[in-house]
Protein backbone atom coordinates (compact mmCIF):
# COMPACT_ATOMS: atom_id res chain seq x y z
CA UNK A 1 40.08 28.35 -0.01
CA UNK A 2 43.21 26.05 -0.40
CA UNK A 3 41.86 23.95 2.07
CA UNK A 4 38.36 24.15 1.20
CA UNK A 5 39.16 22.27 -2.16
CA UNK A 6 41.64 20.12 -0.26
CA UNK A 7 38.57 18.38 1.91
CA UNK A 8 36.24 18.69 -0.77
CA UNK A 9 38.39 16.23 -2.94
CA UNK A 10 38.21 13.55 -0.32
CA UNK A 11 34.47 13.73 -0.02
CA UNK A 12 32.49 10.68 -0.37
CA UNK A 13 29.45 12.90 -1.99
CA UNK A 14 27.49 9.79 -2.81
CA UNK A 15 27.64 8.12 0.94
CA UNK A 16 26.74 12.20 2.02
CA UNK A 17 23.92 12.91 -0.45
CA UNK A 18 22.65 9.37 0.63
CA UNK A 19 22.18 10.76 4.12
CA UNK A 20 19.27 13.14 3.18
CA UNK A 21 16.14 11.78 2.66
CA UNK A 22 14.46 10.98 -0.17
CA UNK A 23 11.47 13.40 0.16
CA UNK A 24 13.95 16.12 0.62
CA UNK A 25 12.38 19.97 -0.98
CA UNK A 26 15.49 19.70 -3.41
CA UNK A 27 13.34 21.67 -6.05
CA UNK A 28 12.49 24.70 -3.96
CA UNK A 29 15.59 24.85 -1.95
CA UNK A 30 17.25 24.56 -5.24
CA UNK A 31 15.27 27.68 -6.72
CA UNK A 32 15.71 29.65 -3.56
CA UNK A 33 19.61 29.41 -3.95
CA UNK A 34 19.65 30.26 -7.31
CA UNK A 35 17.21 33.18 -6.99
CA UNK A 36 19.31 34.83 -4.29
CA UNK A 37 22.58 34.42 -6.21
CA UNK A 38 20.21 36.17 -9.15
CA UNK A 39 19.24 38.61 -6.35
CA UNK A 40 22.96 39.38 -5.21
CA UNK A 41 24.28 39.98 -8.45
CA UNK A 42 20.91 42.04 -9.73
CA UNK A 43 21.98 44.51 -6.36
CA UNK A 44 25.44 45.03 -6.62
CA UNK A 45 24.97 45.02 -10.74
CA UNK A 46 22.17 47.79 -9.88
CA UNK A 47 24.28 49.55 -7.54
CA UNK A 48 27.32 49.68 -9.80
CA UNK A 49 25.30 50.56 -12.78
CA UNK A 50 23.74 54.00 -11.05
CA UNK A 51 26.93 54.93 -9.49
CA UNK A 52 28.57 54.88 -12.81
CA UNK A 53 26.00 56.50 -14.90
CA UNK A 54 24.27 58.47 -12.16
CA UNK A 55 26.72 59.12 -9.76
CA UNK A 56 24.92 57.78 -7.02
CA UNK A 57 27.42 57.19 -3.97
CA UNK A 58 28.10 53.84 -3.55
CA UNK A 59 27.21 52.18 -0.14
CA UNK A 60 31.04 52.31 1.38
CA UNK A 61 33.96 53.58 -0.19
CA UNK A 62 34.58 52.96 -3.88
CA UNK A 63 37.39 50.55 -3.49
CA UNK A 64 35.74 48.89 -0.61
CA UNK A 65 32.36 48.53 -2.69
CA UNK A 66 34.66 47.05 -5.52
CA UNK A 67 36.10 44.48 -3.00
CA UNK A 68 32.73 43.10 -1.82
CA UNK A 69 30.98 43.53 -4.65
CA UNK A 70 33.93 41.54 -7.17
CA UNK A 71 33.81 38.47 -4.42
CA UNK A 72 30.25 38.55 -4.11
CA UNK A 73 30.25 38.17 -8.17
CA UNK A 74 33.32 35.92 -8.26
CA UNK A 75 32.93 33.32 -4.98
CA UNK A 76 28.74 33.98 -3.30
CA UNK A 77 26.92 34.05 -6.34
CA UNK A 78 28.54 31.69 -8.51
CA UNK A 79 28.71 29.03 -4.88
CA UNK A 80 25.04 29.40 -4.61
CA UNK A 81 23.58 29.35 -7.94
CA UNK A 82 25.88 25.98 -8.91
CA UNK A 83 24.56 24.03 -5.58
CA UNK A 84 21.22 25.21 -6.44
CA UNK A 85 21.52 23.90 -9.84
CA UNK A 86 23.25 20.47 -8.88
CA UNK A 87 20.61 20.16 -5.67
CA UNK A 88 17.47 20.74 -7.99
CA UNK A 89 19.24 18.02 -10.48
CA UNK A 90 20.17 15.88 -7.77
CA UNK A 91 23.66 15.34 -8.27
CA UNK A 92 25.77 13.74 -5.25
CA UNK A 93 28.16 17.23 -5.73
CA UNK A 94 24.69 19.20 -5.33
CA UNK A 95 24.31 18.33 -1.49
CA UNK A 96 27.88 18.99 -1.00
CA UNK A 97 27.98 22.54 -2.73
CA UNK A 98 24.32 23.40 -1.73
CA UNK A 99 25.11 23.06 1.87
CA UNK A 100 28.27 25.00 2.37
CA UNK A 101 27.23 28.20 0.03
CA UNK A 102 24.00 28.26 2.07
CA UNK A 103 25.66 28.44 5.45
CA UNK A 104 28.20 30.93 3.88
CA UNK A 105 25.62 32.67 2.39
CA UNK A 106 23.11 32.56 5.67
CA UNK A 107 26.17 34.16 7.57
CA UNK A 108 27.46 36.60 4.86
CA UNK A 109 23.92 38.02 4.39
CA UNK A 110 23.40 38.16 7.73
CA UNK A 111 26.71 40.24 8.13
CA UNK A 112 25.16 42.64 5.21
CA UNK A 113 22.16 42.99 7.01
CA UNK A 114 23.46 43.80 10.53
CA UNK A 115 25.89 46.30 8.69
CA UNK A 116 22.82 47.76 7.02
CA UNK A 117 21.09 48.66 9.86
CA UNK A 118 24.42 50.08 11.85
CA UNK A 119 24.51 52.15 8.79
CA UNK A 120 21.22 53.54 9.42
CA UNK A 121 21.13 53.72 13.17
CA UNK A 122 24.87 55.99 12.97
CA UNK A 123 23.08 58.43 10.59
CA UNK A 124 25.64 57.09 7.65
CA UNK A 125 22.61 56.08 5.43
CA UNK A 126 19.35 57.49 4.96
CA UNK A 127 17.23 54.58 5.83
CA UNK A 128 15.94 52.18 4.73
CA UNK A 129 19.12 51.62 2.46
CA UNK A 130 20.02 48.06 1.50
CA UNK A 131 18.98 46.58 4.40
CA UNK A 132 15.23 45.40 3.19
CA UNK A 133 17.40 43.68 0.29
CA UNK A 134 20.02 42.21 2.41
CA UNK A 135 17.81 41.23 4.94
CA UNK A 136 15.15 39.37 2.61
CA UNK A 137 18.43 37.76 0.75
CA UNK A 138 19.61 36.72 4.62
CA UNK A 139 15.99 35.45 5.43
CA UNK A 140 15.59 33.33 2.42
CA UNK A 141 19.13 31.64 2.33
CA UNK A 142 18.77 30.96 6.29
CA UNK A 143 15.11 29.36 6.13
CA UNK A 144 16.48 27.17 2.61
CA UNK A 145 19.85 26.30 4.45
CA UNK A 146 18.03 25.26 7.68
CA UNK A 147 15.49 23.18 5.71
CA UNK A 148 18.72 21.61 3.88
CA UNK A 149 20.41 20.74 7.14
CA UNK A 150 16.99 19.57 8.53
CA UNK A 151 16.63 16.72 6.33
CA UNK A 152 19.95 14.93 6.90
CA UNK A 153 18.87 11.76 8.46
CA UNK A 154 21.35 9.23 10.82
CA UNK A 155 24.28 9.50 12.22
CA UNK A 156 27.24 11.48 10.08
CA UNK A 157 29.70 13.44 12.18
CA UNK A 158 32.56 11.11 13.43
CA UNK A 159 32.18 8.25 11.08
């Protein structure tokens, strides 16, 4: 993380956000990344909320479903729905923060989504458990992320 904010501080975000073109989809990529940090925290809030008051099991262990769930809420969500807010306004930090909380989101909901279905094939979870969640959360961060990453135009690694 350290070093996360150590790179990002030496970004040039205006010569980067120059680099995408100008009829970039900000708006809908923009709403996509702020409906699947919505979506994230509505399914861990939902999950929470009916193991407390219903005593549903959670999906791992209670500590372990604090764990995710607290840096999902604290880090994922928060990531995504700020670049999706600063993308859709256009701000220079919007291409910067959009980008990286899509790929980590693309990855980290594709992790969720391969876990959900082990969890179903090994019997561990009735199916079809979180995984139609997961996976549409995984689908729609990966198609807005590779949309993103589609329109950078020119040369930029190695500059």
């Amino acid at each position: 993380m350290i070093g996360l904010i150590l790179t990002l501080a030496h970004t040039d975000v205006d010569t980067l956000s120059a680099r995408f073109r100008s009829n970039t989809p900000v708006r809908p990529i923009g709403a996509c990344f702020i409906l699947v940090a919505a979506g994230l925290t509505f399914a861990w809030m939902s999950m929470w909320a009916a193991h407390i008051s219903a005593g549903r099991p959670t999906p791992a262990t209670p500590e372990a479903f604090r764990l995710v769930a607290v840096l999902d809420l604290t880090i994922m969500a928060p990531a995504l729905a700020s670049g999706g807010i600063l993308w859709w306004r256009r701000h220079p930090w919007g291409y910067v923060i959009a980008a990286v909380a899509g790929l980590q989101g693309s990855l980290y909901l594709l992790v969720l989504t391969v876990n959900s279905a082990v969890s179903i094939v090994r019997g561990t979870v009735a199916a079809p458990g979180e995984l139609p969640v997961w996976g549409a959360l995984a689908l729609a961060t990966s198609v807005a992320t590779a949309i993103l990453l589609g329109n950078i135009q020119g040369r930029w690694l190695n500059e």
